[in-house]
PDB file of N, CA and C in Angstrom:
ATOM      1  N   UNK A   1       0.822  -1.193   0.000  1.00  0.00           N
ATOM      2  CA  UNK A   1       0.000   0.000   0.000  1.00  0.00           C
ATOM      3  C   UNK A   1       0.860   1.248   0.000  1.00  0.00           C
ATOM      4  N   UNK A   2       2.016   1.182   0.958  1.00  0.00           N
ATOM      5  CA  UNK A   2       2.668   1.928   0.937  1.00  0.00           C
ATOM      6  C   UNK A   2       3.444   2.595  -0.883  1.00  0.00           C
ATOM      7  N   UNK A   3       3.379   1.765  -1.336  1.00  0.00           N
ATOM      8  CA  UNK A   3       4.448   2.297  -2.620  1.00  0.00           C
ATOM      9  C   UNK A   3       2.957   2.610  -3.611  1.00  0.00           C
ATOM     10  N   UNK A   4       2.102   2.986  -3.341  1.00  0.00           N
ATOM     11  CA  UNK A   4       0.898   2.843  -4.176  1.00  0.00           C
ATOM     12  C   UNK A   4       0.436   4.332  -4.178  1.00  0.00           C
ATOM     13  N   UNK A   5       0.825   4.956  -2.654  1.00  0.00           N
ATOM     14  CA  UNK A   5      -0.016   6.188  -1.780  1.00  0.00           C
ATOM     15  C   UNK A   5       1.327   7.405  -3.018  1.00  0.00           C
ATOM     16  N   UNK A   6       2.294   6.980  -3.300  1.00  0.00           N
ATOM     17  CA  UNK A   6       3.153   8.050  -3.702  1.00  0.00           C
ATOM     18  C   UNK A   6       2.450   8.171  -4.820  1.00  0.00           C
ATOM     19  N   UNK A   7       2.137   7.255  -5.832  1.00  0.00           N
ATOM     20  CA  UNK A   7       2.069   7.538  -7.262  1.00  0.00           C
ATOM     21  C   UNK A   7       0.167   8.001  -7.036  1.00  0.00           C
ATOM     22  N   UNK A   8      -0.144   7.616  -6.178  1.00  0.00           N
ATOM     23  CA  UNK A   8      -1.620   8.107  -6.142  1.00  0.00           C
ATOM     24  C   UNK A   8      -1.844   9.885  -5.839  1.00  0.00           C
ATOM     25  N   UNK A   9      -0.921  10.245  -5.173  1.00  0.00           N
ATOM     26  CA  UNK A   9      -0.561  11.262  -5.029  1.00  0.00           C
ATOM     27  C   UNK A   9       0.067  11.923  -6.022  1.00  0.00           C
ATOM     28  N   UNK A  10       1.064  11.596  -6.814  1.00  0.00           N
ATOM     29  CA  UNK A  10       0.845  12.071  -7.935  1.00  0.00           C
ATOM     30  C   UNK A  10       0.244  11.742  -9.137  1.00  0.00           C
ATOM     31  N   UNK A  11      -0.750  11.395  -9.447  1.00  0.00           N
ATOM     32  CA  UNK A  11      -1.584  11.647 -10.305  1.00  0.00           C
ATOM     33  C   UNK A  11      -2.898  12.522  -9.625  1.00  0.00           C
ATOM     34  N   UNK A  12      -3.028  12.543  -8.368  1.00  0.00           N
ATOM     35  CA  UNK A  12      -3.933  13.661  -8.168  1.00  0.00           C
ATOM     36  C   UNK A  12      -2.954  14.731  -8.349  1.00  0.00           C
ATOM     37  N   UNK A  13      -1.900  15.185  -8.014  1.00  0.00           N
ATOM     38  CA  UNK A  13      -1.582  16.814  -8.089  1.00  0.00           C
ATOM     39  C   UNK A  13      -1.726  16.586  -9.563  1.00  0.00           C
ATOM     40  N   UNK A  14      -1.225  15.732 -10.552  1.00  0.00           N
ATOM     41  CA  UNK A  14      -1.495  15.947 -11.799  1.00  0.00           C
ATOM     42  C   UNK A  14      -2.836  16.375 -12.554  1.00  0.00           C
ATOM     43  N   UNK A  15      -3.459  15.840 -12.037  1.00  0.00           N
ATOM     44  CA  UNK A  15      -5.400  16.245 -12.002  1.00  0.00           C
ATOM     45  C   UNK A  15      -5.618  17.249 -11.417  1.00  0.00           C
ATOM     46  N   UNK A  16      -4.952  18.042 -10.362  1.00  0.00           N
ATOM     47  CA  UNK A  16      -5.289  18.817  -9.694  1.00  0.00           C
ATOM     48  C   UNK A  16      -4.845  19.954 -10.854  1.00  0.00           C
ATOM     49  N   UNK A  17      -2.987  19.880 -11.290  1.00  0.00           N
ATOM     50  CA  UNK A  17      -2.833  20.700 -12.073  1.00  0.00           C
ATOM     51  C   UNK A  17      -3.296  20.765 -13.737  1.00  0.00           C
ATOM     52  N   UNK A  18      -4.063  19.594 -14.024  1.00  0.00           N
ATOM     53  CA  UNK A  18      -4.696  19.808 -15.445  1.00  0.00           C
ATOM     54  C   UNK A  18      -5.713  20.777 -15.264  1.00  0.00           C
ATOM     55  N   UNK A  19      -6.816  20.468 -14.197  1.00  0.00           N
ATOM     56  CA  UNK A  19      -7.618  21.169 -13.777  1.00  0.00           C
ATOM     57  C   UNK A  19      -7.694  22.354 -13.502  1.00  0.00           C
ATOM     58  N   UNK A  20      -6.786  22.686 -12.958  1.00  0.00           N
ATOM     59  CA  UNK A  20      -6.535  24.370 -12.535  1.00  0.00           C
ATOM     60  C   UNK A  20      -6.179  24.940 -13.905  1.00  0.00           C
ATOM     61  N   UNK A  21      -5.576  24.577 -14.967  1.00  0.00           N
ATOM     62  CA  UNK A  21      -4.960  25.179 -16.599  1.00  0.00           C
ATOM     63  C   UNK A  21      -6.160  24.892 -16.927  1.00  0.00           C
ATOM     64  N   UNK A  22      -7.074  24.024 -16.739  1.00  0.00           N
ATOM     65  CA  UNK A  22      -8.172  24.226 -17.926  1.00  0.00           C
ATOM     66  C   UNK A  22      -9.195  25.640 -17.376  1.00  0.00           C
ATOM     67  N   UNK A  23      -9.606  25.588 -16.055  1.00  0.00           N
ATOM     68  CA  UNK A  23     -10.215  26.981 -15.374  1.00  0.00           C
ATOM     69  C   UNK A  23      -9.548  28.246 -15.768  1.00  0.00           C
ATOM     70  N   UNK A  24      -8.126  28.040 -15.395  1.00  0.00           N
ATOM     71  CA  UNK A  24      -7.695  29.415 -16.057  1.00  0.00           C
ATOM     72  C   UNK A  24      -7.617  29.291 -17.498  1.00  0.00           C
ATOM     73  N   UNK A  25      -7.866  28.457 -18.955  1.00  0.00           N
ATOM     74  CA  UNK A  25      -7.993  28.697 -19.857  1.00  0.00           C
ATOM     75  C   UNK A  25      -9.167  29.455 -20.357  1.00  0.00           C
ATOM     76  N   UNK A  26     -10.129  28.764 -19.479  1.00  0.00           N
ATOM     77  CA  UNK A  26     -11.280  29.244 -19.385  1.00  0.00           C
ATOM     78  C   UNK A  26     -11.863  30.470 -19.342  1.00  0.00           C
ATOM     79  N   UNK A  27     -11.372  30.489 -18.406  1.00  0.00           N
ATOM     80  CA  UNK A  27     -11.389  32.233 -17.426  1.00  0.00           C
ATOM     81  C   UNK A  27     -10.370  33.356 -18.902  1.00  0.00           C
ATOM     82  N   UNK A  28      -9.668  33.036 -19.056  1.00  0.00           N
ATOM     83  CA  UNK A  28      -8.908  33.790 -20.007  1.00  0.00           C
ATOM     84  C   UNK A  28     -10.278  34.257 -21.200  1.00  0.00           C
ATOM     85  N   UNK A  29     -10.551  32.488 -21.723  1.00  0.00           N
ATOM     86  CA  UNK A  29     -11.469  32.825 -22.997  1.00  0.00           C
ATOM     87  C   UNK A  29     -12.145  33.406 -22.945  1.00  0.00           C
ATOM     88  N   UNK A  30     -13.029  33.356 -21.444  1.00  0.00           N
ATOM     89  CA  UNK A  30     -14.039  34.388 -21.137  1.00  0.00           C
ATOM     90  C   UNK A  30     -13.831  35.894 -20.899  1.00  0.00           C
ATOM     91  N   UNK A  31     -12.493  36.302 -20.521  1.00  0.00           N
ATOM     92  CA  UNK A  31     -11.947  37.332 -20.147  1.00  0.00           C
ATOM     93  C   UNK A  31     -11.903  38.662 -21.704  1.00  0.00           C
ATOM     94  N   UNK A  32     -11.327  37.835 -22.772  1.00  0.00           N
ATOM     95  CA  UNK A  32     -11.130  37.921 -24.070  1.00  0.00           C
ATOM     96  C   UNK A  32     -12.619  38.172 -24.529  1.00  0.00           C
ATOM     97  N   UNK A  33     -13.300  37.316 -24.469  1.00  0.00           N
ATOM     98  CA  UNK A  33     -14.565  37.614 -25.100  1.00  0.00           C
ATOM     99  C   UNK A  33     -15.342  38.712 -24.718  1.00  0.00           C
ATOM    100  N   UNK A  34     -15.540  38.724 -23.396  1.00  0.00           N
ATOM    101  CA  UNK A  34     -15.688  40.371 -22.844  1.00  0.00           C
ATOM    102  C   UNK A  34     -15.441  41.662 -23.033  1.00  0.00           C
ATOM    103  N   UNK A  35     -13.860  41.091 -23.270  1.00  0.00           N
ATOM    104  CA  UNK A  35     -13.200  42.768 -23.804  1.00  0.00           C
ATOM    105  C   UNK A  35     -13.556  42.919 -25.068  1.00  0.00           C
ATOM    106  N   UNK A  36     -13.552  42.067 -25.770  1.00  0.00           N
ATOM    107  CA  UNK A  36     -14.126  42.201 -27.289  1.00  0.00           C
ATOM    108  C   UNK A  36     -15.668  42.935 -27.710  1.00  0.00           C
ATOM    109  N   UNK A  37     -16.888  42.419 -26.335  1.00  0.00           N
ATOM    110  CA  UNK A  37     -17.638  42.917 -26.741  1.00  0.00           C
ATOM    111  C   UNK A  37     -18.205  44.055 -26.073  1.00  0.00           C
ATOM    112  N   UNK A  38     -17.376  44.772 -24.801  1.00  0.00           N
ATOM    113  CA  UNK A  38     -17.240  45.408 -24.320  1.00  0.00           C
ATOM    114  C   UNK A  38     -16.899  46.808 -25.576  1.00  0.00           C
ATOM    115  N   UNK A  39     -15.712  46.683 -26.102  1.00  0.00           N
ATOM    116  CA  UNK A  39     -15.167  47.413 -27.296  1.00  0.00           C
ATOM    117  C   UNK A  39     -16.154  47.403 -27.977  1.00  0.00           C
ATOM    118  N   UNK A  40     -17.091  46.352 -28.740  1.00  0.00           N
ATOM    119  CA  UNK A  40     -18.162  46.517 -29.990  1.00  0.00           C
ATOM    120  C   UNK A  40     -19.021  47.327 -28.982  1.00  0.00           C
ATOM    121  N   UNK A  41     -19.428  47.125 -27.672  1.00  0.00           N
ATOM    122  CA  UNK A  41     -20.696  48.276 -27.236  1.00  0.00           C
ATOM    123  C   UNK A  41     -20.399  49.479 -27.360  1.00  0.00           C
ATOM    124  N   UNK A  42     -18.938  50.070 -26.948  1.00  0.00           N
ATOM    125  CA  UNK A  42     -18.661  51.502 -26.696  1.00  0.00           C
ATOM    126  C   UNK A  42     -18.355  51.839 -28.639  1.00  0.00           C
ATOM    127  N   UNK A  43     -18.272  50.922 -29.220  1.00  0.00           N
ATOM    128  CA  UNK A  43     -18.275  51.373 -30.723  1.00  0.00           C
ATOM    129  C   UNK A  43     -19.858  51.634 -31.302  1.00  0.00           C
ATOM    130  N   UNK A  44     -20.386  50.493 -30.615  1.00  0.00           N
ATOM    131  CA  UNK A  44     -22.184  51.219 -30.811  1.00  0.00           C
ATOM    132  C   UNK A  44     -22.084  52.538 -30.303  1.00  0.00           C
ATOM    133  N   UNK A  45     -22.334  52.608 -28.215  1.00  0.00           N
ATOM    134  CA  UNK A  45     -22.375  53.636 -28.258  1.00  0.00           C
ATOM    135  C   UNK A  45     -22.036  55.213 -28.600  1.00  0.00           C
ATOM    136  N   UNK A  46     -20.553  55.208 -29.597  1.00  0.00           N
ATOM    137  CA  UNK A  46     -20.550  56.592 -30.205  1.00  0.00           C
ATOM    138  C   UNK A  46     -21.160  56.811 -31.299  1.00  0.00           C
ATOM    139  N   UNK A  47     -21.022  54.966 -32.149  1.00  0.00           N
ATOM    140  CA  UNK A  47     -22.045  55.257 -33.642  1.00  0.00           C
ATOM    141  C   UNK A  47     -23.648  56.207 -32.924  1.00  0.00           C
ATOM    142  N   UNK A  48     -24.258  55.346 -31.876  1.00  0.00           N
ATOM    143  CA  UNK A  48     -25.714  55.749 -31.462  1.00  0.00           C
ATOM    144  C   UNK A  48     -25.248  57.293 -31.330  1.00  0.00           C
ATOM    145  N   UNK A  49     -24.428  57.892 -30.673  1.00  0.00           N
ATOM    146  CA  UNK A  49     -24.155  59.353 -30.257  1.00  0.00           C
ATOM    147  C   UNK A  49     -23.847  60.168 -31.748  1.00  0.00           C
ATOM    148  N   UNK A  50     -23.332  60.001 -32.239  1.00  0.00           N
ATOM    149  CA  UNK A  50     -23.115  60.577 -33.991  1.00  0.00           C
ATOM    150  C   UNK A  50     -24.572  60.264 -34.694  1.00  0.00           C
ATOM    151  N   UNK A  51     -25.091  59.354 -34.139  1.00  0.00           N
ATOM    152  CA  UNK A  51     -26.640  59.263 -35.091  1.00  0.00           C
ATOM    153  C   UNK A  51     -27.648  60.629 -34.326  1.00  0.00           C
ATOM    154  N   UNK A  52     -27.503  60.380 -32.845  1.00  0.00           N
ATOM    155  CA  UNK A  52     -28.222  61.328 -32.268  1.00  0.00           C
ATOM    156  C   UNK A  52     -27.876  62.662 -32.342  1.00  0.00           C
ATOM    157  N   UNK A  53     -26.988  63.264 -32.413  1.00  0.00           N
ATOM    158  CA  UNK A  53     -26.276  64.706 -32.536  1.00  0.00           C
ATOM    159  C   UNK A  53     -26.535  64.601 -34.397  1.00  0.00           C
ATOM    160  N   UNK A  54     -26.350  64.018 -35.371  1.00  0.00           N
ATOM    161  CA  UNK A  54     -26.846  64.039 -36.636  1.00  0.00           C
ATOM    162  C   UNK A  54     -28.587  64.655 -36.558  1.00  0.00           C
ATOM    163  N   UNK A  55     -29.075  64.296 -35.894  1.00  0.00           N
ATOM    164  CA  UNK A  55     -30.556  64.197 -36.146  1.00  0.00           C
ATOM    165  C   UNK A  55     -30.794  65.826 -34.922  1.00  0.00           C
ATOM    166  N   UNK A  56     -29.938  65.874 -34.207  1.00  0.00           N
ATOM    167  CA  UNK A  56     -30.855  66.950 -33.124  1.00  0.00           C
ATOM    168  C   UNK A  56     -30.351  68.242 -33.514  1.00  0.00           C
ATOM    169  N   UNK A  57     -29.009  68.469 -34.566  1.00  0.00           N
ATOM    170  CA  UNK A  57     -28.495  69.501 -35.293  1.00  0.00           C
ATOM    171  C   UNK A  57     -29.998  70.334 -36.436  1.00  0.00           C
ATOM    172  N   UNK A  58     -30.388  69.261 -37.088  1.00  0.00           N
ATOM    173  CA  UNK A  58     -31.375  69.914 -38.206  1.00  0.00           C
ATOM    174  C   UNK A  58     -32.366  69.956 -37.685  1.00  0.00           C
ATOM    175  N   UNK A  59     -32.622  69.625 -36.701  1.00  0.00           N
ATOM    176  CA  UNK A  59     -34.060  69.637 -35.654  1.00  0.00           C
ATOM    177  C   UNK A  59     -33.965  71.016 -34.570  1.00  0.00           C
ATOM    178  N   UNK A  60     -32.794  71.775 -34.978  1.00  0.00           N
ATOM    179  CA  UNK A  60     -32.751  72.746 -33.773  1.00  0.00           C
ATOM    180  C   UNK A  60     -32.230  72.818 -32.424  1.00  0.00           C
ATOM    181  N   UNK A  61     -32.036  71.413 -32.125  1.00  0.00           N
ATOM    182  CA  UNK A  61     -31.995  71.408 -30.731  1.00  0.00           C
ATOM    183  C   UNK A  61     -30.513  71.588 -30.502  1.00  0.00           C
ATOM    184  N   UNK A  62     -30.419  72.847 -29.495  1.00  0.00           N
ATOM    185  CA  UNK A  62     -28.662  72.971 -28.878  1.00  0.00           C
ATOM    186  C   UNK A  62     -28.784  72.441 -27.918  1.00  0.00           C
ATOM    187  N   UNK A  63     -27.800  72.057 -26.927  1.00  0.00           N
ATOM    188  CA  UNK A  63     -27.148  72.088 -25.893  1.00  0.00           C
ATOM    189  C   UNK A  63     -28.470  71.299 -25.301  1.00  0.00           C
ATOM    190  N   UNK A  64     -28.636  70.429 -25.733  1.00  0.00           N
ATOM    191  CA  UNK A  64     -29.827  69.558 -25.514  1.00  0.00           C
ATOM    192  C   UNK A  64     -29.388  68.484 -24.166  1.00  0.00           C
ATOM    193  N   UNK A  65     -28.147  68.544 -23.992  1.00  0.00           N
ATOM    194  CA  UNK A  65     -27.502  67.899 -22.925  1.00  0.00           C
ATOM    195  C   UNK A  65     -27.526  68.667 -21.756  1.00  0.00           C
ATOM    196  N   UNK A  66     -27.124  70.056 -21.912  1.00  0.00           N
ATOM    197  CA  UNK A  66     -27.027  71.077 -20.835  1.00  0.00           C
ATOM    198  C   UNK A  66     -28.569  71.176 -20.262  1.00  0.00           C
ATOM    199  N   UNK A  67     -29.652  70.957 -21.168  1.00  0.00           N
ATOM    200  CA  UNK A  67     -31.243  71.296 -20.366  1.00  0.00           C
ATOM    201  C   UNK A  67     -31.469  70.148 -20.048  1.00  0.00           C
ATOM    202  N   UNK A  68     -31.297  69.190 -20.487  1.00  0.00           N
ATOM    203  CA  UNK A  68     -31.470  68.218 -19.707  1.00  0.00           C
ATOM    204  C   UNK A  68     -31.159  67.907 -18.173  1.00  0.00           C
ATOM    205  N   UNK A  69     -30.075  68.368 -18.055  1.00  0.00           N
ATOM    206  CA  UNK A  69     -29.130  68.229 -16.523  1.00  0.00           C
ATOM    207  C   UNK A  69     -29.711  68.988 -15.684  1.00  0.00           C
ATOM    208  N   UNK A  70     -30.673  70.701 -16.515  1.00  0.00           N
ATOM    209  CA  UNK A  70     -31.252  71.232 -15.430  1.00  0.00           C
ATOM    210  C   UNK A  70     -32.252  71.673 -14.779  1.00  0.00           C
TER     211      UNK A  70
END
């Protein structure tokens, strides 16, 4: 039993350390994918802001931000 407990022991830290690289692969992919669509929202939100300042220019409206706030 004795010569059995070493190699059992290592193949759990080995499992232990496959395991932990696949979570942090994980965690990475997910990390990546976030920032990616994090970037496509704030690229919406200035397209949406250039659509809205397009449209409130020929409509008259100034400083449509400033009355708002007050």
């Amino acid at each position: 039993m004795a010569e059995s407990d070493p190699q059992s022991a290592r193949e759990l830290s080995r499992f232990a350390e496959n395991l932990l690289q696949q979570v942090h692969e994980n965690f990475q992919a997910l990390a990546d994918k976030l920032a990616l669509r994090m970037e496509d929202m704030g690229e919406r939100i200035d397209d949406l802001e250039k659509h809205v300042n397009g449209l409130v220019a020929p409509a008259g409206i100034e400083n449509a931000n400033e009355e708002l706030t007050h």
